[in-house]
PDB file of N, CA and C in Angstrom:
ATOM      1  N   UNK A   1      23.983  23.553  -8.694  1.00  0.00           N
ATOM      2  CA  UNK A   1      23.087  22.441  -8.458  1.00  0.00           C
ATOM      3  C   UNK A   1      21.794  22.986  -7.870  1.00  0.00           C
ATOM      4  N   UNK A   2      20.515  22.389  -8.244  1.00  0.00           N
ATOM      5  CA  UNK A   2      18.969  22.933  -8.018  1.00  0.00           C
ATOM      6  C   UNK A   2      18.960  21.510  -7.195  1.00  0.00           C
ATOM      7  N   UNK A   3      17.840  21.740  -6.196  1.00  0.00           N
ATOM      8  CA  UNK A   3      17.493  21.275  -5.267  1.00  0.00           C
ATOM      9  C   UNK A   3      16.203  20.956  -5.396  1.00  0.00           C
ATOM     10  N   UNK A   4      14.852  20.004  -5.283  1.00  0.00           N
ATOM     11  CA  UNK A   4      13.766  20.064  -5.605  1.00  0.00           C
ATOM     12  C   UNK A   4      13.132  18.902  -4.488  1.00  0.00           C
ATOM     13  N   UNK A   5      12.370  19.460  -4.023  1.00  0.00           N
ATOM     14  CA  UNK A   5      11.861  18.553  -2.729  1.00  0.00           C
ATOM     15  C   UNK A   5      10.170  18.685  -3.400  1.00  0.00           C
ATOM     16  N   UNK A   6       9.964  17.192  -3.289  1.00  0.00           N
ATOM     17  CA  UNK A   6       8.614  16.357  -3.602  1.00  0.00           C
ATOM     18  C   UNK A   6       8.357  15.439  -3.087  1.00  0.00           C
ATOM     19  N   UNK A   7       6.775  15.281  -3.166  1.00  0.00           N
ATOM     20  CA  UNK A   7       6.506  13.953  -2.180  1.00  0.00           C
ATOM     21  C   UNK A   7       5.360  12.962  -3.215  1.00  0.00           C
ATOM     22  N   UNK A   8       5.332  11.795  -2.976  1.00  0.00           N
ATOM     23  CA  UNK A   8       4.428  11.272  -3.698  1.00  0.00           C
ATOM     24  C   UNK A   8       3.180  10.586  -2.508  1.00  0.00           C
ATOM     25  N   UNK A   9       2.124  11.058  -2.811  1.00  0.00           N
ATOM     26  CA  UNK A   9       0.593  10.439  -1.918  1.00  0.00           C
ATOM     27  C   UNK A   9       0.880   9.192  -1.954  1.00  0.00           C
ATOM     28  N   UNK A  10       0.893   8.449  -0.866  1.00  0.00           N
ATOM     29  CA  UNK A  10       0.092   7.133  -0.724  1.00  0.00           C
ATOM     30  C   UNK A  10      -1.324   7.029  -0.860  1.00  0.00           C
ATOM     31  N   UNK A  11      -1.535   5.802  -1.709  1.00  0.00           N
ATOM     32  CA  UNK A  11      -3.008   5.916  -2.466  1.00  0.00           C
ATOM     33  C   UNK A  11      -3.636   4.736  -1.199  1.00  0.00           C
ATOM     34  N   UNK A  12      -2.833   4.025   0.101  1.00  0.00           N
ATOM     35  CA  UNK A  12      -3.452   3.539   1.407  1.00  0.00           C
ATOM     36  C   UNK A  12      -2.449   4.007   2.676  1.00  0.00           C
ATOM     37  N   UNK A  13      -3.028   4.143   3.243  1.00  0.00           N
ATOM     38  CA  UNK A  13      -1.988   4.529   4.672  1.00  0.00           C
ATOM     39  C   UNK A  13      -1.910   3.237   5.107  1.00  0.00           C
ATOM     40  N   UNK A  14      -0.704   3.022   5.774  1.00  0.00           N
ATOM     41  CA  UNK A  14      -0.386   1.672   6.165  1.00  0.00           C
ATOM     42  C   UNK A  14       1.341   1.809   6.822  1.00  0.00           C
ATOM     43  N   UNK A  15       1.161   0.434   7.127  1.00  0.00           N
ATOM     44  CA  UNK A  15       3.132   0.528   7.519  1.00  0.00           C
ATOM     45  C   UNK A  15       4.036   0.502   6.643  1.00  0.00           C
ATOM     46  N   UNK A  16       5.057   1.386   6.261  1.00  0.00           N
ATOM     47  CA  UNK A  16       5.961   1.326   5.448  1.00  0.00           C
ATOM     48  C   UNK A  16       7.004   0.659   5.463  1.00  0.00           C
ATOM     49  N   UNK A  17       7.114   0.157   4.495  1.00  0.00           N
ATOM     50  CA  UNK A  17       8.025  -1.178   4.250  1.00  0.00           C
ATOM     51  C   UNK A  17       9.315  -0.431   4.589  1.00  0.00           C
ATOM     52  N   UNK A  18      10.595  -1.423   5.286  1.00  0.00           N
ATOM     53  CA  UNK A  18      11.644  -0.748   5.107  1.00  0.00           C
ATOM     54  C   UNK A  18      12.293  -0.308   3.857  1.00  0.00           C
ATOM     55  N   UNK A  19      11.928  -0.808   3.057  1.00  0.00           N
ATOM     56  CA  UNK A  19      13.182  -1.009   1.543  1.00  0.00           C
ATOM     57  C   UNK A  19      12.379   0.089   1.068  1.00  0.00           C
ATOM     58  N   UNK A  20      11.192   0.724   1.406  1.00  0.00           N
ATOM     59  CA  UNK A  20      10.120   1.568   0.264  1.00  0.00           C
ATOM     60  C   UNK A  20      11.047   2.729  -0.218  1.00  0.00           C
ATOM     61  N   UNK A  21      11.371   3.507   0.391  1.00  0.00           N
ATOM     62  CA  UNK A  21      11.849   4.487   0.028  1.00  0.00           C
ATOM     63  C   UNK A  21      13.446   4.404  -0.814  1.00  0.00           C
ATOM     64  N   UNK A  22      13.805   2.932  -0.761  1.00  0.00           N
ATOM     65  CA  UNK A  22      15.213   2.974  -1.515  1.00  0.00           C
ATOM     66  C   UNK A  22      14.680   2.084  -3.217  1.00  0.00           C
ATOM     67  N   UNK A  23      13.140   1.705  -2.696  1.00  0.00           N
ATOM     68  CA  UNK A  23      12.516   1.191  -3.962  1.00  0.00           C
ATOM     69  C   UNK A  23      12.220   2.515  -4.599  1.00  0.00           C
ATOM     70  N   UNK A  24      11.836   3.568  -4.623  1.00  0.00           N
ATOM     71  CA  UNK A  24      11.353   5.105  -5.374  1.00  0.00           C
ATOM     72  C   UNK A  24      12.494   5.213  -5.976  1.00  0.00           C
ATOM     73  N   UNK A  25      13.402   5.877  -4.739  1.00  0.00           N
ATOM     74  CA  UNK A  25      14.767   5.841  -5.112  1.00  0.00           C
ATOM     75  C   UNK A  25      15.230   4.835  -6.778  1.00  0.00           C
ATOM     76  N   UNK A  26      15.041   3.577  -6.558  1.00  0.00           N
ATOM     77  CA  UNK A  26      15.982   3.032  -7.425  1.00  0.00           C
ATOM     78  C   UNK A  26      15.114   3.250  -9.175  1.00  0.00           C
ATOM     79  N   UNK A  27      13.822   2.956  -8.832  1.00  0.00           N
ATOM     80  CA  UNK A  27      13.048   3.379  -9.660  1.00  0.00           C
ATOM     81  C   UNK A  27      13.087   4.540 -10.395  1.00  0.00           C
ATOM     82  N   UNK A  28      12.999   5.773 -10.011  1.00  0.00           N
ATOM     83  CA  UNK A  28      13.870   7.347 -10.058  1.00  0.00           C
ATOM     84  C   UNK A  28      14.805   6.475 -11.210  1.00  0.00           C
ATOM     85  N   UNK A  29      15.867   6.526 -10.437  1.00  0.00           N
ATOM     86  CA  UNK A  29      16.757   6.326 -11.281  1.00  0.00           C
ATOM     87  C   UNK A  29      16.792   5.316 -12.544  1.00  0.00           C
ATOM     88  N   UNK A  30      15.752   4.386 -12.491  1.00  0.00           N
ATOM     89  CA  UNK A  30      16.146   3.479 -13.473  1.00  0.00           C
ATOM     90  C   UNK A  30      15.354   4.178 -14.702  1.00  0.00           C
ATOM     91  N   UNK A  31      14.474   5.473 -14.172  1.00  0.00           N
ATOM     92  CA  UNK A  31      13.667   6.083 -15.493  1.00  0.00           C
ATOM     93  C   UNK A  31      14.678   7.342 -15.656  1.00  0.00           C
ATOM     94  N   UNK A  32      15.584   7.752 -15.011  1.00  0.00           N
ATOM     95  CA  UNK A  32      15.857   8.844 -15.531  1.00  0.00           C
ATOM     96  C   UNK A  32      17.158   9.082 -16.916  1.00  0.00           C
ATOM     97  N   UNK A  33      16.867  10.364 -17.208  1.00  0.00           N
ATOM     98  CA  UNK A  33      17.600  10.328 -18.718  1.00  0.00           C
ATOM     99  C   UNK A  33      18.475  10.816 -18.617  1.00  0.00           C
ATOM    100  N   UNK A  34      19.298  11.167 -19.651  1.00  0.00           N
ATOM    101  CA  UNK A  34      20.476  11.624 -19.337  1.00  0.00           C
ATOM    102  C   UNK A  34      20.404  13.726 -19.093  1.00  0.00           C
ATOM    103  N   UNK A  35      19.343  13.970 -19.881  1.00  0.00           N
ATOM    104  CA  UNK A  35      19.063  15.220 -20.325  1.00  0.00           C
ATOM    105  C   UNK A  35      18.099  15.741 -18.721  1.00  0.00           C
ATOM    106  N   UNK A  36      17.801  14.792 -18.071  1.00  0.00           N
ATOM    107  CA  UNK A  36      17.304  14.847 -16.922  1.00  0.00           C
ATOM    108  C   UNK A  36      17.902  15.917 -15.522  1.00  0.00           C
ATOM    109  N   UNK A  37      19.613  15.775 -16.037  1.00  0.00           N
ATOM    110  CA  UNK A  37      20.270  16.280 -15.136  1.00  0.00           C
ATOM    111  C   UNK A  37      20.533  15.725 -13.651  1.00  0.00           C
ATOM    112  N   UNK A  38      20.260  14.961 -13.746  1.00  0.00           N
ATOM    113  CA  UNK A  38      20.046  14.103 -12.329  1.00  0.00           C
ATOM    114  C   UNK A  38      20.950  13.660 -11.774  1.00  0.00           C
ATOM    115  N   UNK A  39      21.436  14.252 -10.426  1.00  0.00           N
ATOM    116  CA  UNK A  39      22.795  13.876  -9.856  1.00  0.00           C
ATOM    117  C   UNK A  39      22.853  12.852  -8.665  1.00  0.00           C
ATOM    118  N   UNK A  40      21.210  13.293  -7.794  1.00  0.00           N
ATOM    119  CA  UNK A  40      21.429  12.132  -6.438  1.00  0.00           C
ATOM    120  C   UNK A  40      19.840  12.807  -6.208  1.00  0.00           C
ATOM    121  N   UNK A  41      19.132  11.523  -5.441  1.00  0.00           N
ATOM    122  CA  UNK A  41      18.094  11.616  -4.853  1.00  0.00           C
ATOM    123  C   UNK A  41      18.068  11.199  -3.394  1.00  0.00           C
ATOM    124  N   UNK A  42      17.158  11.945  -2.405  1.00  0.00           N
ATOM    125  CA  UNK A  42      17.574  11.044  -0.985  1.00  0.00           C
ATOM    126  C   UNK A  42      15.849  10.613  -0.439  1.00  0.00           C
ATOM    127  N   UNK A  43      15.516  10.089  -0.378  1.00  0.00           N
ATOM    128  CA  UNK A  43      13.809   9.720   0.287  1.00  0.00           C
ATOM    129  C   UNK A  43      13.627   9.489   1.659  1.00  0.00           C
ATOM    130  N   UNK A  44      12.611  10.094   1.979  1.00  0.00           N
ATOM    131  CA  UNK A  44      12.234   9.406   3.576  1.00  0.00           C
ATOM    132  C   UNK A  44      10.623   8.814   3.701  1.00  0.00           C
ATOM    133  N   UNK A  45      10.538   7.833   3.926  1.00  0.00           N
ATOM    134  CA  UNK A  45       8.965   7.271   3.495  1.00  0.00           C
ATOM    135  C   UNK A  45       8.243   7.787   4.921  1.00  0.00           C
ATOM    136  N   UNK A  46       7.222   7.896   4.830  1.00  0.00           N
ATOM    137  CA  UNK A  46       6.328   8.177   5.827  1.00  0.00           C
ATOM    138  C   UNK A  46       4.965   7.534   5.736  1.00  0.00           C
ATOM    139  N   UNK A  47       4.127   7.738   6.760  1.00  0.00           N
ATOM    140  CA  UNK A  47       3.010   6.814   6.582  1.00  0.00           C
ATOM    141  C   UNK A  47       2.247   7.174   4.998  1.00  0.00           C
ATOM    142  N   UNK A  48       2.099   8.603   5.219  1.00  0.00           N
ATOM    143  CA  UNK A  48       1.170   8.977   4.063  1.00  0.00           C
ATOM    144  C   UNK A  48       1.478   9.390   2.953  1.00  0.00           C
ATOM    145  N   UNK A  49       2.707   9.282   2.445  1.00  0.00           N
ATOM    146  CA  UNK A  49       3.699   9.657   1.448  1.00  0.00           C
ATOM    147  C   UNK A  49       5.009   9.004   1.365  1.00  0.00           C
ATOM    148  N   UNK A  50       5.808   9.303   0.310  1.00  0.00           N
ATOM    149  CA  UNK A  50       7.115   9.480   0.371  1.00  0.00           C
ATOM    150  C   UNK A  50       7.581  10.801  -0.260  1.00  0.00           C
ATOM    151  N   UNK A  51       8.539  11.343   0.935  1.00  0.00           N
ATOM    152  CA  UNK A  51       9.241  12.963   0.486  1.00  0.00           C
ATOM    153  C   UNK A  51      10.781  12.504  -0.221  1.00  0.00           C
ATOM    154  N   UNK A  52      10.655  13.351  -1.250  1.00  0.00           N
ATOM    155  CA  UNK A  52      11.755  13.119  -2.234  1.00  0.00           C
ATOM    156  C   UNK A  52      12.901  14.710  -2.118  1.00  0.00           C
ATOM    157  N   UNK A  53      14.340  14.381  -1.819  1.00  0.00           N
ATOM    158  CA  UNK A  53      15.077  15.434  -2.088  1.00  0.00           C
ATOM    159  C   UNK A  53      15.238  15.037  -4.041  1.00  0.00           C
ATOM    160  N   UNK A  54      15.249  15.893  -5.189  1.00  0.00           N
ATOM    161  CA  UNK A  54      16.168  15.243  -6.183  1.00  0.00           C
ATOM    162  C   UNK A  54      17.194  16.649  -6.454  1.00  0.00           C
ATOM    163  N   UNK A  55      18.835  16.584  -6.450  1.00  0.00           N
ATOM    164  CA  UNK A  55      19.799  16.965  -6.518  1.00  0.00           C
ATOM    165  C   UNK A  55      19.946  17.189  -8.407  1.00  0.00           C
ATOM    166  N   UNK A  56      19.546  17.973  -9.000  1.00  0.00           N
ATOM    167  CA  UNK A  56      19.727  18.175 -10.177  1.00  0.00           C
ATOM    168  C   UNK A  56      20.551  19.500 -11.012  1.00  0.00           C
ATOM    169  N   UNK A  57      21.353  18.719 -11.982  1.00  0.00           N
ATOM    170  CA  UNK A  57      22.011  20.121 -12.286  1.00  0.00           C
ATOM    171  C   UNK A  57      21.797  20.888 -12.929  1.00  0.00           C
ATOM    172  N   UNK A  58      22.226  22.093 -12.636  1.00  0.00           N
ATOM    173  CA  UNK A  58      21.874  23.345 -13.351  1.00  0.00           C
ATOM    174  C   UNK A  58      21.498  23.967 -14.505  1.00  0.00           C
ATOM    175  N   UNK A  59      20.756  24.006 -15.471  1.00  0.00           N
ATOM    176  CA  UNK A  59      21.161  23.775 -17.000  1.00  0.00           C
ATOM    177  C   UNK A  59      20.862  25.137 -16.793  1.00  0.00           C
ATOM    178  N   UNK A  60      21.353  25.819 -18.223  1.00  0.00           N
ATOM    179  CA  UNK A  60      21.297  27.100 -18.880  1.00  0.00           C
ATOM    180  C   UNK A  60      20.511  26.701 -20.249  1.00  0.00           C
ATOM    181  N   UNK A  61      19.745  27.441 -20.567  1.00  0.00           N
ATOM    182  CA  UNK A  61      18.924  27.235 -21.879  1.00  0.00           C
ATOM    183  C   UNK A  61      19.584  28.491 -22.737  1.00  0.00           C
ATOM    184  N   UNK A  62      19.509  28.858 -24.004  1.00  0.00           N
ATOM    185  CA  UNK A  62      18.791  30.041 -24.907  1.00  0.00           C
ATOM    186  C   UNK A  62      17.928  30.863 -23.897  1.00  0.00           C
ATOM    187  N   UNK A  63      17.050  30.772 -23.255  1.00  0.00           N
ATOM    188  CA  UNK A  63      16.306  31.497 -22.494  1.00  0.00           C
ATOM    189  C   UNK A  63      16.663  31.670 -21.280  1.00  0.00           C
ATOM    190  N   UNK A  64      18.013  31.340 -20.665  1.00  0.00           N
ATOM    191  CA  UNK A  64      18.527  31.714 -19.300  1.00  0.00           C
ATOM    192  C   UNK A  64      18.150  30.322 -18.543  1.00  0.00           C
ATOM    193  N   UNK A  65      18.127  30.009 -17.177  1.00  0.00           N
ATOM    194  CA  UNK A  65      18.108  28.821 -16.688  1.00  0.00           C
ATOM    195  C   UNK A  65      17.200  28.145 -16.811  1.00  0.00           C
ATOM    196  N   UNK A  66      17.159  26.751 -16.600  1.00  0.00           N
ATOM    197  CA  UNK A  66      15.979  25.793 -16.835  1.00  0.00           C
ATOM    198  C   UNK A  66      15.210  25.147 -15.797  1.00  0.00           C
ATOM    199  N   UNK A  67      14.071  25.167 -16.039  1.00  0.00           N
ATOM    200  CA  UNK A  67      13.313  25.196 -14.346  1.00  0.00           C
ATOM    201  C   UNK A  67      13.187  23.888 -14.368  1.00  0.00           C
ATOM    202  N   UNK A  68      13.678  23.749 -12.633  1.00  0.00           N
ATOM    203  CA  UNK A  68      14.714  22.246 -11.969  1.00  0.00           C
ATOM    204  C   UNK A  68      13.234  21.647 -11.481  1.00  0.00           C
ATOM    205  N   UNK A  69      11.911  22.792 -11.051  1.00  0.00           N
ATOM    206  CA  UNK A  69      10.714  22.023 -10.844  1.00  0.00           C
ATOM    207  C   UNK A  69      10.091  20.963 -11.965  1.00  0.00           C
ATOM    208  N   UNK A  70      10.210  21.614 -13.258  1.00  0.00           N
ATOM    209  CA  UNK A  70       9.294  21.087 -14.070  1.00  0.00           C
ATOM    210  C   UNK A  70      10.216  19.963 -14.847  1.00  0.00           C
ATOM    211  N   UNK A  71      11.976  20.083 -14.372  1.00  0.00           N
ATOM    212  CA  UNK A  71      12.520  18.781 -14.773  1.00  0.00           C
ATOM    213  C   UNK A  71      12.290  17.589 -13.769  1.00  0.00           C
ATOM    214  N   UNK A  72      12.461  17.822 -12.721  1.00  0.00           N
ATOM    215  CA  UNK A  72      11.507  17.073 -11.527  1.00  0.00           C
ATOM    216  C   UNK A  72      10.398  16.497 -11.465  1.00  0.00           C
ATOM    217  N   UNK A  73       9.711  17.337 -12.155  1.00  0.00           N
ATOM    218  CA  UNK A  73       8.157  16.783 -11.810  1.00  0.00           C
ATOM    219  C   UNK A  73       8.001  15.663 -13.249  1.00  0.00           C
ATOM    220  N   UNK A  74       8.889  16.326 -14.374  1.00  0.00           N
ATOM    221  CA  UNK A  74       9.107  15.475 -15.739  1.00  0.00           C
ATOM    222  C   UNK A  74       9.400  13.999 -15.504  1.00  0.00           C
ATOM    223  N   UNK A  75      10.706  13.707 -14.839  1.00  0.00           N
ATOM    224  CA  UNK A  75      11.045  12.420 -14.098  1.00  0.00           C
ATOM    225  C   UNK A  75      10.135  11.961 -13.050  1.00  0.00           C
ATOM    226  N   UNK A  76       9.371  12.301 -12.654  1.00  0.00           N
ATOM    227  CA  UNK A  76       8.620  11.715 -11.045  1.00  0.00           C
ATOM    228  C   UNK A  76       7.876  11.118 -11.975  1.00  0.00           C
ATOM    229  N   UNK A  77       6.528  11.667 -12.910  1.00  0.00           N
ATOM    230  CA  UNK A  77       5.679  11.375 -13.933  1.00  0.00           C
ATOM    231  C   UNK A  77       6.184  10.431 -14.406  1.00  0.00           C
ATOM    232  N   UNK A  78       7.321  10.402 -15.008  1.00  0.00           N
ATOM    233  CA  UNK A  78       7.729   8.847 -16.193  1.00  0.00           C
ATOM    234  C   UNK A  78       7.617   8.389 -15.366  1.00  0.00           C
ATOM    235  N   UNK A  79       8.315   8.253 -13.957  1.00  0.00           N
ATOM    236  CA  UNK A  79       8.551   6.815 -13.113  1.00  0.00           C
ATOM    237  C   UNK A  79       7.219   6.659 -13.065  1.00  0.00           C
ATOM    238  N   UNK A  80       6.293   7.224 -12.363  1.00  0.00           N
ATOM    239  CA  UNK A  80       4.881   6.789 -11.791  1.00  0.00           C
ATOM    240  C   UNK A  80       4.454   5.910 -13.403  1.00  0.00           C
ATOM    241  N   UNK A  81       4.503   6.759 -14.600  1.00  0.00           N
ATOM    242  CA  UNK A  81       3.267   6.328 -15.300  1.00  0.00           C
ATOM    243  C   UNK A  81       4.335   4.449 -15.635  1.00  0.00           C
ATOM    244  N   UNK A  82       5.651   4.254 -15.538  1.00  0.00           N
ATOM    245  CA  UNK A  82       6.212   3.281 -16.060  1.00  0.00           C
ATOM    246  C   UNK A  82       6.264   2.434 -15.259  1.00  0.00           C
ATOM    247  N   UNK A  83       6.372   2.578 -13.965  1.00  0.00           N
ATOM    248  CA  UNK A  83       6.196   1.546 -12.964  1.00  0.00           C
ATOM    249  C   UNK A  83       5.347   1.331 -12.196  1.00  0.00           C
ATOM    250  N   UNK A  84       4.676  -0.267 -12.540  1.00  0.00           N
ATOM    251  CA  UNK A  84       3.393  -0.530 -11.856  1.00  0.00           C
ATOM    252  C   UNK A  84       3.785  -0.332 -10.429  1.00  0.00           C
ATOM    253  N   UNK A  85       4.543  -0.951  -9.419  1.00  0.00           N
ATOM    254  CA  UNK A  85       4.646  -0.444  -8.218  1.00  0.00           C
ATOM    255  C   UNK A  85       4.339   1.293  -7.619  1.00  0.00           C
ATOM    256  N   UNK A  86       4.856   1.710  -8.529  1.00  0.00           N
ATOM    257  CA  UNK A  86       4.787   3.471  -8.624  1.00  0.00           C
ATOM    258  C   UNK A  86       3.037   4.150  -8.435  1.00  0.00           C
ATOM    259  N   UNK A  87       2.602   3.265  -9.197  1.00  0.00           N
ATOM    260  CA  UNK A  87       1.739   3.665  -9.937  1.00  0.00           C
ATOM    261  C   UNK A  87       0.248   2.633  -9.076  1.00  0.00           C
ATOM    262  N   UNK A  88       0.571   1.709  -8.450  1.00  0.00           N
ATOM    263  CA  UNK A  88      -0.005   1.301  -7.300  1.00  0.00           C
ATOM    264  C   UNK A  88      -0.114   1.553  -5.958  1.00  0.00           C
ATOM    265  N   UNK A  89       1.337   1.817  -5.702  1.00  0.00           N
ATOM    266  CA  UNK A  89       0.999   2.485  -4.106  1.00  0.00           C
ATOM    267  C   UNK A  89       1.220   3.917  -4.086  1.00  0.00           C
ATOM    268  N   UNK A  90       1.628   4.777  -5.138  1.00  0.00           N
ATOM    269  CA  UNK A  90       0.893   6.537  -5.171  1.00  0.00           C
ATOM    270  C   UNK A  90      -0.036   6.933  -6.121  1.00  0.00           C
ATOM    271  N   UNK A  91      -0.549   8.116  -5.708  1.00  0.00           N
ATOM    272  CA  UNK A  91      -1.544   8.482  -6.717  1.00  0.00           C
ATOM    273  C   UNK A  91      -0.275   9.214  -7.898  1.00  0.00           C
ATOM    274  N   UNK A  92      -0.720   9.873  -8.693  1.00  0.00           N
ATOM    275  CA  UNK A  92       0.022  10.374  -9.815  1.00  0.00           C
ATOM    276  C   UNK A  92       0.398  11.356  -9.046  1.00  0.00           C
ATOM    277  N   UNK A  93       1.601  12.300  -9.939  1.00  0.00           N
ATOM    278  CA  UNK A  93       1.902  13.668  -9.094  1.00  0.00           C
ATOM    279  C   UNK A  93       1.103  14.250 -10.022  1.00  0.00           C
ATOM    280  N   UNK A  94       1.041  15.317  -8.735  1.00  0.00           N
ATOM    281  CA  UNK A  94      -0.244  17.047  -8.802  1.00  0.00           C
ATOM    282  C   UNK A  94       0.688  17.569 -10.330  1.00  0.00           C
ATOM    283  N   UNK A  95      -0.612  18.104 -10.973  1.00  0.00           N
ATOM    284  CA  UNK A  95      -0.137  18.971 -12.041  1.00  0.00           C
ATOM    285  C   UNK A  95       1.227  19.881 -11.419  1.00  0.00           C
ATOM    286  N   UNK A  96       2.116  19.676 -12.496  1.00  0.00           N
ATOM    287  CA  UNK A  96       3.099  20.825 -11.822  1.00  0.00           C
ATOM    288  C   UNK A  96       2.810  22.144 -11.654  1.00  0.00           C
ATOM    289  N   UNK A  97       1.661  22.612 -12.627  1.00  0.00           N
ATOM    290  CA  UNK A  97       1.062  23.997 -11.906  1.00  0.00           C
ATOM    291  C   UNK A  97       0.347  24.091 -10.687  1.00  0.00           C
ATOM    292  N   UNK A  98       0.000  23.074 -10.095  1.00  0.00           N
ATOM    293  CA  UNK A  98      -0.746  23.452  -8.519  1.00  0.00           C
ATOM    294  C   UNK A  98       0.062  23.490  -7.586  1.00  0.00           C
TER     295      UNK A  98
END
């Protein structure tokens, strides 16, 4: 199991709702695929973000293992670009190359 810790910008600083971080959470999941690998996510909201654990499994490719960042950052992207909530209170995620 790969481990991948991310956070998404708040696009206002403000008080965080209690439910926010189990709203990412459910969201996460309602975009993710099966090919995603996706086993468990855990969130902690903060004023100026939310930090994301996502628990993903291991794949092996033809080319040796499959990088758990850029399946991560693959799922964060759908959710943001598919859910207006997502996509209102964070900015997009950083290119996965920065």
């Amino acid at each position: 199991m790969d481990v991948v810790h991310a956070s998404l910008r708040r696009r206002d600083r403000g008080a965080v709702a209690s439910q926010e971080a189990s709203e990412v959470v459910g969201i996460l999941w309602a975009h993710a695929r099966p090919g995603d690998g996706l086993q468990h996510i855990t969130a902690r909201a903060q004023d100026d973000r939310v930090d994301l654990l996502l628990y993903l499994l291991t794949r092996r490719t033809a080319d040796g293992p499959s990088d758990p960042v850029a399946s991560a950052h693959t799922l964060i992207t759908r959710g943001h670009r598919a859910s207006p909530l997502l996509s209102r209170r964070y900015h997009p995620p950083a290119p996965e190359n920065s």
